[in-house]
N, C-alpha and C. Protein backbone atom coordinates (compact mmCIF):
# COMPACT_ATOMS: atom_id res chain seq x y z
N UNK A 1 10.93 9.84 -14.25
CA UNK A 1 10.81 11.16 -14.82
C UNK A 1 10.21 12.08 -13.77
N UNK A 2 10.92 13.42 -13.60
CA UNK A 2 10.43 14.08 -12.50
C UNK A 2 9.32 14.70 -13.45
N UNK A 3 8.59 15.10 -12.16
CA UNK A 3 7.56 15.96 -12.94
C UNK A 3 7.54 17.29 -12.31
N UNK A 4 7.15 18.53 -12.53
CA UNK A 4 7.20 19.99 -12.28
C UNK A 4 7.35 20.06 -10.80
N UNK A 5 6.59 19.95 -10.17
CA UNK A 5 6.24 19.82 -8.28
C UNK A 5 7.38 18.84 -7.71
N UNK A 6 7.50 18.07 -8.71
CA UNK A 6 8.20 16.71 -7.46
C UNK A 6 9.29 17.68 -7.02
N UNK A 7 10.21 16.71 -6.27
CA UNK A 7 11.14 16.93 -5.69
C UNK A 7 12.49 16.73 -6.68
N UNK A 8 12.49 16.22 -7.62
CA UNK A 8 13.72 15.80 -8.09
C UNK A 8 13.58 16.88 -9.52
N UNK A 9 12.79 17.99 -9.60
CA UNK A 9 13.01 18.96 -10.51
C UNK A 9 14.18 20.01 -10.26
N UNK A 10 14.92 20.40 -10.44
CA UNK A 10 16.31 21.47 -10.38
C UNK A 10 15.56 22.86 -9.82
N UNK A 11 16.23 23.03 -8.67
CA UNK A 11 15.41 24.57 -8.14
C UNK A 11 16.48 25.55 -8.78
N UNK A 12 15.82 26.57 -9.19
CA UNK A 12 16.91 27.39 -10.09
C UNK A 12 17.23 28.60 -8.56
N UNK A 13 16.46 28.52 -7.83
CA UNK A 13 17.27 29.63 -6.79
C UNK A 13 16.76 29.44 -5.39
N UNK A 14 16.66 30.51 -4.76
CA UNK A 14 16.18 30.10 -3.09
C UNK A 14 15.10 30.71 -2.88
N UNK A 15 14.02 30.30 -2.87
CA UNK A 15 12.29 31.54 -2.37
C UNK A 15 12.86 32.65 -1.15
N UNK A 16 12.04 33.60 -1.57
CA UNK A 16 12.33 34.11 -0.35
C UNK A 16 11.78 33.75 1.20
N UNK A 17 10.85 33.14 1.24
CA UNK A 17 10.22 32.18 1.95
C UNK A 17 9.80 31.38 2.08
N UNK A 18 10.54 30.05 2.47
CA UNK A 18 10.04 28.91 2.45
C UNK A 18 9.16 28.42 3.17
N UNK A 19 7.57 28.35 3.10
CA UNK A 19 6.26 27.96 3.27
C UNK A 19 6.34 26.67 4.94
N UNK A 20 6.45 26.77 5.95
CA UNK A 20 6.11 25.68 7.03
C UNK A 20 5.23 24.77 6.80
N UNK A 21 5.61 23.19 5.87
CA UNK A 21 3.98 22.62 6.24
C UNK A 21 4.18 22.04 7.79
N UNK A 22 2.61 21.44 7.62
CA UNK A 22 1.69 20.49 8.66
C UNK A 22 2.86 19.55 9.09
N UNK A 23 3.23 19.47 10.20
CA UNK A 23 4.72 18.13 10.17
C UNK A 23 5.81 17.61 10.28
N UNK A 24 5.74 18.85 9.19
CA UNK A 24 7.41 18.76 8.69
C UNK A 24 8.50 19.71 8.94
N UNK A 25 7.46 20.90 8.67
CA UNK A 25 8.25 22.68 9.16
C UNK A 25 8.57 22.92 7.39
N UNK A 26 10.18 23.23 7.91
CA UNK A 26 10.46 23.95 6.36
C UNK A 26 11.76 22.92 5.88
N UNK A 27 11.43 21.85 6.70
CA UNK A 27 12.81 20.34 6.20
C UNK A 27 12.36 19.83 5.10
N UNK A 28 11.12 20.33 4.36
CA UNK A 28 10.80 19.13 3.51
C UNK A 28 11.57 20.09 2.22
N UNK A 29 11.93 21.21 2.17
CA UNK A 29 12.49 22.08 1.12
C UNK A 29 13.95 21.28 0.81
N UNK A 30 14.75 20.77 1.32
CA UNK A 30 16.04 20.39 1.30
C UNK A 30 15.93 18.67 1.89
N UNK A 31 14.70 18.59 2.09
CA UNK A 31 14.80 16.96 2.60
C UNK A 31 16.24 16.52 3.18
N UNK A 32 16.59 17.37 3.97
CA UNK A 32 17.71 16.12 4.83
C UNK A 32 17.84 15.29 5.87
N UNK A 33 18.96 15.71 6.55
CA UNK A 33 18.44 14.86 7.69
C UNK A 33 17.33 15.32 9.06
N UNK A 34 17.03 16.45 8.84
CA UNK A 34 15.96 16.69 9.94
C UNK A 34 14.36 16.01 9.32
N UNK A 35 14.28 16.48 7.71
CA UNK A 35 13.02 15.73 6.91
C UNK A 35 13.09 14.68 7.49
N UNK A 36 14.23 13.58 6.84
CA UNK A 36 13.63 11.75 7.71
C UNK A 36 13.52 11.75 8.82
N UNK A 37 14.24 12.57 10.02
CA UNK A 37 13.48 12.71 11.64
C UNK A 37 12.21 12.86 11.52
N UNK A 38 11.72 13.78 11.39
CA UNK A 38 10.59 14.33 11.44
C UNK A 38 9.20 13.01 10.69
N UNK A 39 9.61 12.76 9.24
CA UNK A 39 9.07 11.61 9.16
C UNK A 39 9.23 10.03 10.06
N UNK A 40 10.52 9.56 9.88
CA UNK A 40 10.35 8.94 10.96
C UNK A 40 9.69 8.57 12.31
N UNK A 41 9.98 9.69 12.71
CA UNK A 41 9.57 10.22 14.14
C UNK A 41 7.46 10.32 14.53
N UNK A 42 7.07 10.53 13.24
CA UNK A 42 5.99 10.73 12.89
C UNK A 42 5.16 9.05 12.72
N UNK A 43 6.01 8.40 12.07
CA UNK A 43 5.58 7.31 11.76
C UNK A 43 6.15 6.38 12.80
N UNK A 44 7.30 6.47 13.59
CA UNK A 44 6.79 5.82 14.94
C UNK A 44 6.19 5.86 15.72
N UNK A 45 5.97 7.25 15.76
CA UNK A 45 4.38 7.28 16.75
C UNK A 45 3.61 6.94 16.14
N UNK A 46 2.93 6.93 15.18
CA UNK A 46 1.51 6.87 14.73
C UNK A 46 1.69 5.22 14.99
N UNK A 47 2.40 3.67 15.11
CA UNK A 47 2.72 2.77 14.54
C UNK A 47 3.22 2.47 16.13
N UNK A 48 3.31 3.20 17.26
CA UNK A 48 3.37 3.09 18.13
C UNK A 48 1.50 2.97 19.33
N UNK A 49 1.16 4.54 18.29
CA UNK A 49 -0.10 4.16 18.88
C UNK A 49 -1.34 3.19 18.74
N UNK A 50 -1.14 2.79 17.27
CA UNK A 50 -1.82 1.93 16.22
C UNK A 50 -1.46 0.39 17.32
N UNK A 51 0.00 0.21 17.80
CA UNK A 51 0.18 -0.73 18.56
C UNK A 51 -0.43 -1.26 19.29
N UNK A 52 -0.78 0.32 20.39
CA UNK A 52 -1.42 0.24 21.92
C UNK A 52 -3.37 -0.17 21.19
N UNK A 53 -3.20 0.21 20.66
CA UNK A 53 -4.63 0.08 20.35
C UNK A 53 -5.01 -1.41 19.82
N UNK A 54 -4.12 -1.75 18.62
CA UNK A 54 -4.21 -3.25 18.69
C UNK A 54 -4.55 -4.08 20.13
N UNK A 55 -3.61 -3.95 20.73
CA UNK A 55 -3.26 -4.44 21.97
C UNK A 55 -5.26 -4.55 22.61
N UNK A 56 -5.04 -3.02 22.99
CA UNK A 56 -6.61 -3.08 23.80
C UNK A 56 -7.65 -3.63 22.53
N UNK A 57 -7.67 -3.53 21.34
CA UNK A 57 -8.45 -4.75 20.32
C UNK A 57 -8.78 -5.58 21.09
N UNK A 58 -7.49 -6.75 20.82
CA UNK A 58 -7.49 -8.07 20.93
C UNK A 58 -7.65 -8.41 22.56
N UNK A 59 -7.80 -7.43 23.41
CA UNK A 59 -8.34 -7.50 24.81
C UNK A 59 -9.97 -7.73 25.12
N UNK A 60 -10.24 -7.05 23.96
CA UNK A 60 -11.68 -6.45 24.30
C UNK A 60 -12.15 -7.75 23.12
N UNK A 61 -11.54 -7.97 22.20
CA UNK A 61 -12.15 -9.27 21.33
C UNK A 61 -11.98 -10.91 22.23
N UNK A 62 -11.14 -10.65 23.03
CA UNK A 62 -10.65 -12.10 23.84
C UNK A 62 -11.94 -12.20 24.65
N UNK A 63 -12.33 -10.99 24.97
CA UNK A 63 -13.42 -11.03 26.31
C UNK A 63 -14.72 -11.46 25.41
N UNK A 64 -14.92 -10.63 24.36
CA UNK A 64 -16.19 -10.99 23.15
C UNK A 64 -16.29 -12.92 23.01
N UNK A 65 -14.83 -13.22 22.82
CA UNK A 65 -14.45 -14.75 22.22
C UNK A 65 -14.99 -15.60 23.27
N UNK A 66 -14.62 -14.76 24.33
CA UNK A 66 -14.44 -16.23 25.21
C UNK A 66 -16.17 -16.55 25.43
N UNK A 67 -17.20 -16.03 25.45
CA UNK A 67 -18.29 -15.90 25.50
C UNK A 67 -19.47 -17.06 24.46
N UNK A 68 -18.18 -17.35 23.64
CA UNK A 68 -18.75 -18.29 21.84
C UNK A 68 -18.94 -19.60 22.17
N UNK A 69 -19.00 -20.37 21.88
CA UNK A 69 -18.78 -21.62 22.27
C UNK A 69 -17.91 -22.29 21.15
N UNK A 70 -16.96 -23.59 21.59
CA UNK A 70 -16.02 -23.73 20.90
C UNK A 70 -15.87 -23.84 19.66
N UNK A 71 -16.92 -24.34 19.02
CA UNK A 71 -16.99 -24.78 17.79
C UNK A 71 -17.52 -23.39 16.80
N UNK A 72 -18.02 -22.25 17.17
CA UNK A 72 -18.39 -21.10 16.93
C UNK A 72 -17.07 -20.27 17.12
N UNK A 73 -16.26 -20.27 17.83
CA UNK A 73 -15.06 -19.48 18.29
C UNK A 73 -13.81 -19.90 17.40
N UNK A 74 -13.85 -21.07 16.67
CA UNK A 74 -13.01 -20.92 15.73
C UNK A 74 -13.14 -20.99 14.62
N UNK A 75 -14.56 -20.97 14.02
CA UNK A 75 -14.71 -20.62 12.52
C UNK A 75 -14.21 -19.08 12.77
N UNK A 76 -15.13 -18.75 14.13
CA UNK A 76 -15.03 -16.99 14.04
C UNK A 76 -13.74 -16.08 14.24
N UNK A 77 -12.75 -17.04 14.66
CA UNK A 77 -11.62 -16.63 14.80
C UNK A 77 -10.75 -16.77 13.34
N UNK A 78 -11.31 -17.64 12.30
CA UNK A 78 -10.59 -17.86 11.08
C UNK A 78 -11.50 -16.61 10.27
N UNK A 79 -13.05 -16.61 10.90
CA UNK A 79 -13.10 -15.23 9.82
C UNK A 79 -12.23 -13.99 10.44
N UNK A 80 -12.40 -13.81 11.35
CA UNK A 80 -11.46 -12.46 11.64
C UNK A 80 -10.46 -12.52 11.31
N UNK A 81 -9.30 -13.51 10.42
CA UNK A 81 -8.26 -13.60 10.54
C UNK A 81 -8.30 -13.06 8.45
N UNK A 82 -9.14 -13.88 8.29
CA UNK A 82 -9.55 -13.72 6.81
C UNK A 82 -10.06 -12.04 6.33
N UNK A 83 -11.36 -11.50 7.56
CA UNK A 83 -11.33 -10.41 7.08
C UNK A 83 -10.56 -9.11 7.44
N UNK A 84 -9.30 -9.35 8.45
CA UNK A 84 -7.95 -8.78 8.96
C UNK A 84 -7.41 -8.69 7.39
N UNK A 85 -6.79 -9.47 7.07
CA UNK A 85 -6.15 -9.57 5.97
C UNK A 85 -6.56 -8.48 4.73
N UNK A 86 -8.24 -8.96 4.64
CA UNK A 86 -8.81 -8.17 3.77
C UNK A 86 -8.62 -6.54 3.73
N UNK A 87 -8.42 -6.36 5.31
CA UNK A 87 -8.81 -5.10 5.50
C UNK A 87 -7.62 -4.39 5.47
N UNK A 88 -6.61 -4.90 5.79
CA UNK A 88 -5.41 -4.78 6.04
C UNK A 88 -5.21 -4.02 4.43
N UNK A 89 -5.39 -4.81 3.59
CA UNK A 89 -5.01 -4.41 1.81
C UNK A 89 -5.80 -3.55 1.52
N UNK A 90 -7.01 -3.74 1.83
CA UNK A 90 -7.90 -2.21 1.81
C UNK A 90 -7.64 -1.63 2.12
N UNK A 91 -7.32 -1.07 3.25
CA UNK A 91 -6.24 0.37 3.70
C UNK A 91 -5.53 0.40 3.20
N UNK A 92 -4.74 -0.34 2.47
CA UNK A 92 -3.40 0.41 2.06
C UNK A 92 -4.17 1.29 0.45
N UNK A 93 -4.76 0.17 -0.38
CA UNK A 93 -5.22 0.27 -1.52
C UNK A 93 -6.26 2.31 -1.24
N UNK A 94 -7.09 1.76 -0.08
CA UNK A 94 -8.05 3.19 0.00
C UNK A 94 -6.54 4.18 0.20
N UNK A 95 -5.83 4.30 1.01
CA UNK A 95 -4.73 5.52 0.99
C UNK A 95 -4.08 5.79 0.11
N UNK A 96 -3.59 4.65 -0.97
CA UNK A 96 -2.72 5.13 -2.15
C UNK A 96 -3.59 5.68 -3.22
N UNK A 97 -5.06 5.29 -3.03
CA UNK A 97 -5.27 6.48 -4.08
C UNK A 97 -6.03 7.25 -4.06
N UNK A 98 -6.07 7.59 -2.74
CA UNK A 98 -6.31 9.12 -1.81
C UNK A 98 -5.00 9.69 -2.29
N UNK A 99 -3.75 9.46 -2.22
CA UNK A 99 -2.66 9.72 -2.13
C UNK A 99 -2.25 10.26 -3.72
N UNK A 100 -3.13 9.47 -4.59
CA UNK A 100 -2.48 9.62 -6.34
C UNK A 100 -3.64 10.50 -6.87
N UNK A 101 -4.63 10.66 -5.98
CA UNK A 101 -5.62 11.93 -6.36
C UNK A 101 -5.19 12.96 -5.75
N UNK A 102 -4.19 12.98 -4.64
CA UNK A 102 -4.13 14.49 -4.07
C UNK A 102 -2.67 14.90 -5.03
N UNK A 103 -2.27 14.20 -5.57
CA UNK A 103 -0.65 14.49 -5.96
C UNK A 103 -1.44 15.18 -7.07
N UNK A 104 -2.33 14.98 -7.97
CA UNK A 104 -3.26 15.35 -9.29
C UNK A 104 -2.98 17.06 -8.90
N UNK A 105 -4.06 17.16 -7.66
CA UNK A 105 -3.95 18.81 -7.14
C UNK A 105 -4.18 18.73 -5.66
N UNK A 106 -2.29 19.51 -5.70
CA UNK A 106 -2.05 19.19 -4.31
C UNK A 106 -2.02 20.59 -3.98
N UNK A 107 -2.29 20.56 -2.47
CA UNK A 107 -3.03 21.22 -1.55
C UNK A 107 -1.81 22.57 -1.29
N UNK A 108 -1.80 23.90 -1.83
CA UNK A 108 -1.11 24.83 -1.40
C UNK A 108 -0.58 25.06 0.26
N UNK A 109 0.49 25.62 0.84
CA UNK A 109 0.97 25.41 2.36
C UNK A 109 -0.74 25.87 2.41
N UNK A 110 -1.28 27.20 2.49
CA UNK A 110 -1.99 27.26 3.45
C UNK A 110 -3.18 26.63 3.57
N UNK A 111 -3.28 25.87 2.50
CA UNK A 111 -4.71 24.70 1.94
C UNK A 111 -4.40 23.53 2.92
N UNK A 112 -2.77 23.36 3.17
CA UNK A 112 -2.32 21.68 4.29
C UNK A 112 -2.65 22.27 5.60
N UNK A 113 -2.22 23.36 6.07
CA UNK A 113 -2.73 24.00 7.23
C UNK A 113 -4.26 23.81 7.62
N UNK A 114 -4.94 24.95 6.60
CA UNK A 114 -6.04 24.71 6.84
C UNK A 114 -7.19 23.15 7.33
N UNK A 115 -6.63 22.24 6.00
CA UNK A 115 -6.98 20.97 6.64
C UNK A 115 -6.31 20.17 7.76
N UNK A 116 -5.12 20.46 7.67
CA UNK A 116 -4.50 19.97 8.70
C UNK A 116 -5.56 20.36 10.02
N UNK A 117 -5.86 21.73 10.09
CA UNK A 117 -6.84 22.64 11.65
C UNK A 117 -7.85 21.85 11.62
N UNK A 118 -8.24 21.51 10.40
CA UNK A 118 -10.03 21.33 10.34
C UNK A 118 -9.88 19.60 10.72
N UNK A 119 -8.64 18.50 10.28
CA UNK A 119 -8.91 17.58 10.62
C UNK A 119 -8.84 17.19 12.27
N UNK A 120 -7.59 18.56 12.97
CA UNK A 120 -7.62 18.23 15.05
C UNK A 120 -8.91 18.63 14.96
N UNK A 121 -9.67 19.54 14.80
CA UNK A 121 -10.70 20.13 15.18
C UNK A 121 -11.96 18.65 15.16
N UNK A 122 -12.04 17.88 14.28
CA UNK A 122 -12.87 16.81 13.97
C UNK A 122 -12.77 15.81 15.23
N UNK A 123 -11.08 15.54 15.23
CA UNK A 123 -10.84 14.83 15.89
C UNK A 123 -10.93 14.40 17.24
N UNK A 124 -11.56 15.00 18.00
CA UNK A 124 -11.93 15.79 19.81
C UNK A 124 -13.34 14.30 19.42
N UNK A 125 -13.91 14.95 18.70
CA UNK A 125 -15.67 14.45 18.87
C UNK A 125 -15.84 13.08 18.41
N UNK A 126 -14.59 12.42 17.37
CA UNK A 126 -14.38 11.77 17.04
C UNK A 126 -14.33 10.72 18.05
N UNK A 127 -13.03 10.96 18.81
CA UNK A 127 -12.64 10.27 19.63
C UNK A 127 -13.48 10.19 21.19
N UNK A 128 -14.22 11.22 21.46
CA UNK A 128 -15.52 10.86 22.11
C UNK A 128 -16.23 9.96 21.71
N UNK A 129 -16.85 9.97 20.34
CA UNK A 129 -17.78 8.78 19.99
C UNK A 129 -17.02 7.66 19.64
N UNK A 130 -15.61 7.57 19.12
CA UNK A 130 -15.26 6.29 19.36
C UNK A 130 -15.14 5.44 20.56
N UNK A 131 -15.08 5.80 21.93
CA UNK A 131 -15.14 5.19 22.86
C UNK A 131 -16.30 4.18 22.95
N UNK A 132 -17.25 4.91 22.46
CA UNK A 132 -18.75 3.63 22.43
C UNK A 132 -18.17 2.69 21.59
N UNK A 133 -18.50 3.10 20.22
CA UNK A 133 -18.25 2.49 18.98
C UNK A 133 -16.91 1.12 18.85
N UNK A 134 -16.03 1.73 19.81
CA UNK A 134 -14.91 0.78 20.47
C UNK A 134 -15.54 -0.34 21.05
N UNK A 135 -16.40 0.03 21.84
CA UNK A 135 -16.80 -0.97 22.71
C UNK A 135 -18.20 -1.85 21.76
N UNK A 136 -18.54 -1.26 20.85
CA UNK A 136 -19.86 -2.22 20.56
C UNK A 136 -19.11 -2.94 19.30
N UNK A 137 -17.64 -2.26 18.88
CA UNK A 137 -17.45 -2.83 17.86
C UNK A 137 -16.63 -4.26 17.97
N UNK A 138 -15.67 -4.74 19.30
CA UNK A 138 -15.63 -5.16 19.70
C UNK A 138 -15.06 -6.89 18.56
N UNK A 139 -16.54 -7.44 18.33
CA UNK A 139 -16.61 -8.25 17.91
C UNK A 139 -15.70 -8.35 16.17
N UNK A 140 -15.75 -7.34 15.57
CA UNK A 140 -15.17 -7.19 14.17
C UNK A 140 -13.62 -6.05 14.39
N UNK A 141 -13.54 -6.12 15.58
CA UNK A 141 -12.51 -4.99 15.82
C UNK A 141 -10.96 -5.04 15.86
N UNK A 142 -10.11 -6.59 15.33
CA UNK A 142 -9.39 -6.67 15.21
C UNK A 142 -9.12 -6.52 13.22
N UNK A 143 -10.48 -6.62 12.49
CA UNK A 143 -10.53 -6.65 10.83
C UNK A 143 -10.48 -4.81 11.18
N UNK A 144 -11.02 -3.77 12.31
CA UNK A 144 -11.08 -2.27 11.61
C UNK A 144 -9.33 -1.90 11.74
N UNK A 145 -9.00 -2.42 12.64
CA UNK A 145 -7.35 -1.53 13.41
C UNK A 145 -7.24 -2.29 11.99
N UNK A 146 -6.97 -3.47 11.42
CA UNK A 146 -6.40 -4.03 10.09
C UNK A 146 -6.53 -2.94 8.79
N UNK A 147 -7.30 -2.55 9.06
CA UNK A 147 -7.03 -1.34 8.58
C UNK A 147 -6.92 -0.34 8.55
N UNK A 148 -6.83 0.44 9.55
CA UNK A 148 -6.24 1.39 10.08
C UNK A 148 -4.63 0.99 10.09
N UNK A 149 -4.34 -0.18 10.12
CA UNK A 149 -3.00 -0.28 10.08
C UNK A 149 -2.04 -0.17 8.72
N UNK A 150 -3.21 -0.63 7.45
CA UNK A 150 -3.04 -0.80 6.19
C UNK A 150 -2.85 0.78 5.35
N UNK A 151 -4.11 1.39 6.42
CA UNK A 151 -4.17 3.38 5.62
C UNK A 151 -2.79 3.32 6.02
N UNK A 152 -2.39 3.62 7.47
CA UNK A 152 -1.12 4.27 7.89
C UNK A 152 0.48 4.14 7.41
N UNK A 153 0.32 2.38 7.22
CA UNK A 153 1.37 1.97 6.49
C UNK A 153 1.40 2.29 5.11
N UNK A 154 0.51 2.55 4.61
CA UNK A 154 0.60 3.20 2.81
C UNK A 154 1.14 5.10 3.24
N UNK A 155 0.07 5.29 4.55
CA UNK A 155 0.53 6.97 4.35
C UNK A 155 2.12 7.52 4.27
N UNK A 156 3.02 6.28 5.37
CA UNK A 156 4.19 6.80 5.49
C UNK A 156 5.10 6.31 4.82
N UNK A 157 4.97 5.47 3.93
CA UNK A 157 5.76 4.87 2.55
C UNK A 157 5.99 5.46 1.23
N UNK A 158 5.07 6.65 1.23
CA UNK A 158 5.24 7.61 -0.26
C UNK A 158 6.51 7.96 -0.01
N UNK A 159 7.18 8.91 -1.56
CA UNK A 159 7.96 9.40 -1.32
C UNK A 159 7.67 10.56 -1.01
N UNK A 160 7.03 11.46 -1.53
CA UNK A 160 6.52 13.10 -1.06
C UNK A 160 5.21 12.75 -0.55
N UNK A 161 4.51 13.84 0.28
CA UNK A 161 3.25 14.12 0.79
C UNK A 161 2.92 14.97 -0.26
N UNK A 162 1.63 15.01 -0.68
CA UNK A 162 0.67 15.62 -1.20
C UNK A 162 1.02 17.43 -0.87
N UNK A 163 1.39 17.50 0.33
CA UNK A 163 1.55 19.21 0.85
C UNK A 163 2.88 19.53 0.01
N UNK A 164 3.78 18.71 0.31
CA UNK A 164 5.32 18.77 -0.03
C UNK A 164 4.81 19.40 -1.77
N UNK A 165 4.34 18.81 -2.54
CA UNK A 165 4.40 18.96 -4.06
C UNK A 165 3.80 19.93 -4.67
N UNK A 166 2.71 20.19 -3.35
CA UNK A 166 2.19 21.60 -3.69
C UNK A 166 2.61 22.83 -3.72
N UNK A 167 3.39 22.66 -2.16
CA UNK A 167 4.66 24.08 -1.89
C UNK A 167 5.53 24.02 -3.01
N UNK A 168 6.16 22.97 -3.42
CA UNK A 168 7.46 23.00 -4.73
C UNK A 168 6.19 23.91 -5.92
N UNK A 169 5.12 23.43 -6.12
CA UNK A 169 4.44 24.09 -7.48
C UNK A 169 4.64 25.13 -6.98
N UNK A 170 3.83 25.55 -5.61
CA UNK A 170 3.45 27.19 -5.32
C UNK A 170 4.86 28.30 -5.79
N UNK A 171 5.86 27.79 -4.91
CA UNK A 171 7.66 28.28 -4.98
C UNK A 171 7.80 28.14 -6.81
N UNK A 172 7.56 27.61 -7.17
CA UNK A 172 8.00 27.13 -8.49
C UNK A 172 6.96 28.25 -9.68
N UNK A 173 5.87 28.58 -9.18
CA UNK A 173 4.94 29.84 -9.63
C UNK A 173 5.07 30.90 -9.50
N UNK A 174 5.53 31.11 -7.66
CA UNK A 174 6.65 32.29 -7.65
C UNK A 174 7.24 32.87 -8.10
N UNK A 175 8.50 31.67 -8.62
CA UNK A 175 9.43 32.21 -9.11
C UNK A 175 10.37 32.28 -8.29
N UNK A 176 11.94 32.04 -8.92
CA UNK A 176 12.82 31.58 -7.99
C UNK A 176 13.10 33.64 -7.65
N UNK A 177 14.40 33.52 -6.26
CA UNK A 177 14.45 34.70 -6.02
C UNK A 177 16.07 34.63 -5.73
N UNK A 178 16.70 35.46 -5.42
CA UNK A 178 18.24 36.00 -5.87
C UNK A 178 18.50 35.31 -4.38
N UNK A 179 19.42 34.61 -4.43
CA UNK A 179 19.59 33.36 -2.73
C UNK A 179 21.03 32.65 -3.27
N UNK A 180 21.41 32.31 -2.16
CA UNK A 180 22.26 30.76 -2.54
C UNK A 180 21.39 29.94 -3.34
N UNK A 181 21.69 28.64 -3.64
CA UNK A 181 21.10 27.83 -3.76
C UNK A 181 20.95 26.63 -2.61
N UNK A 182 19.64 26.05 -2.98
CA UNK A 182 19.55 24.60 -1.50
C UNK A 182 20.51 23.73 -1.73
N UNK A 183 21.20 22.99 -0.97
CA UNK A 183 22.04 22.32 -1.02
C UNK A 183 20.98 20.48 -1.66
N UNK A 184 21.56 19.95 -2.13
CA UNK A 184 21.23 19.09 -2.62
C UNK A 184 21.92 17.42 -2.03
C-alpha cells in the first residue's frame, strides 16, 4: 500500500520545480535510469571505500595479533570473529531504524541540504581524530568497520531515502501545477 509521500502514489501533474536533493539531483522525481546511476554509483563508492579501509583494519590488527601469544591469539581471533558478526547486524539493525524514524518525518529538500552541509562540515574533524582513534583502536577494529559495513549496507538497500519522501510530501502540499506529466 502506497502511502501519501512514497513513490508509488499517482502524481496528478508536474511541480513547477523540482527540488535538487543531497545525491541524487532531480532523478529521484522520475527514478530512472540516471536515479539507479547515481545510487549505484554512490554505493560503490562508499563499499569501495569501506573496502580500502577493511583492508588497512586487518593490517593494523595482524600487527596488534602477531604480538599475543599463541594460545591468546586464537581465542582472540574467534572473539573478533564473534563480535564482527555481532556488529555487523547491529549496523544494519541501528540504520533501519534510523531509516523507519526518518520516513515518520522526513526531512524537506532544504532540511536534506542543510544536514547534508552540517554532516561534510563534521566530517573534516572527524576524520582528524579518527586517525588516532584508528590507531589505538586497532585491537577491536575489525568488530567497528563490521559495522560500519552493516550501517552502509542497510543505508543503500531501502527503497526511497528519507529526503526522496519528503520532497514527494513537500510537491504533493504544493500542489500539482499545469505540466506534462512525469513519465512513469
Amino acid at each position: 500500500m502506497a502511502s501519501r509521500a512514497s513513490s508509488e502514489a499517482p502524481a496528478s501533474g508536474t511541480p513547477a520545480r523540482i527540488p535538487a536533493l543531497p545525491g541524487l539531483g532531480t532523478t529521484w522525481y522520475e527514478r530512472g535510469v540516471r536515479y539507479w546511476l547515481r545510487r549505484v554509483s554512490g554505493a560503490v563508492l562508499w563499499f569501495a571505500v569501506l573496502a580500502f579501509a577493511c583492508y588497512i583494519a586487518l593490517v593494523l590488527y595482524q600487527s596488534f595479533r602477531g604480538d599475543l601469544p599463541s594460545g591468546v591469539r586464537t581465542v582472540w581471533d574467534w572473539a573478533q570473529v564473534a563480535a564482527s558478526c555481532v556488529a555487523l547486524v547491529w549496523g544494519w539493525v541501528v540504520q533501519r531504524r534510523g531509516h523507519r524514524r526518518d520516513l515518520l518525518d522526513p526531512p524537506t529538500p532544504s532540511e536534506a541540504r542543510g544536514r547534508k552541509r552540517d554532516q561534510t562540515r563534521r566530517s573534516t574533524g572527524l576524520a582528524l581524530a579518527g586517525r588516532i582513534l584508528f590507531l589505538i583502536a586497532a585491537p577491536v577494529l575489525p568488530a567497528l568497520l563490521a559495522y560500519a559495513v552493516g550501517w552502509v549496507l542497510a543505508a543503500f538497500t531501502v527503497r526511497e531515502y528519507p529526503s526522496e519522501v519528503g520532497a514527494r510530501r513537500r510537491l504533493q502540499e504544493a500542489g500539482p501545477q499545469r505540466g506534462p506529466r512525469p513519465r512513469t
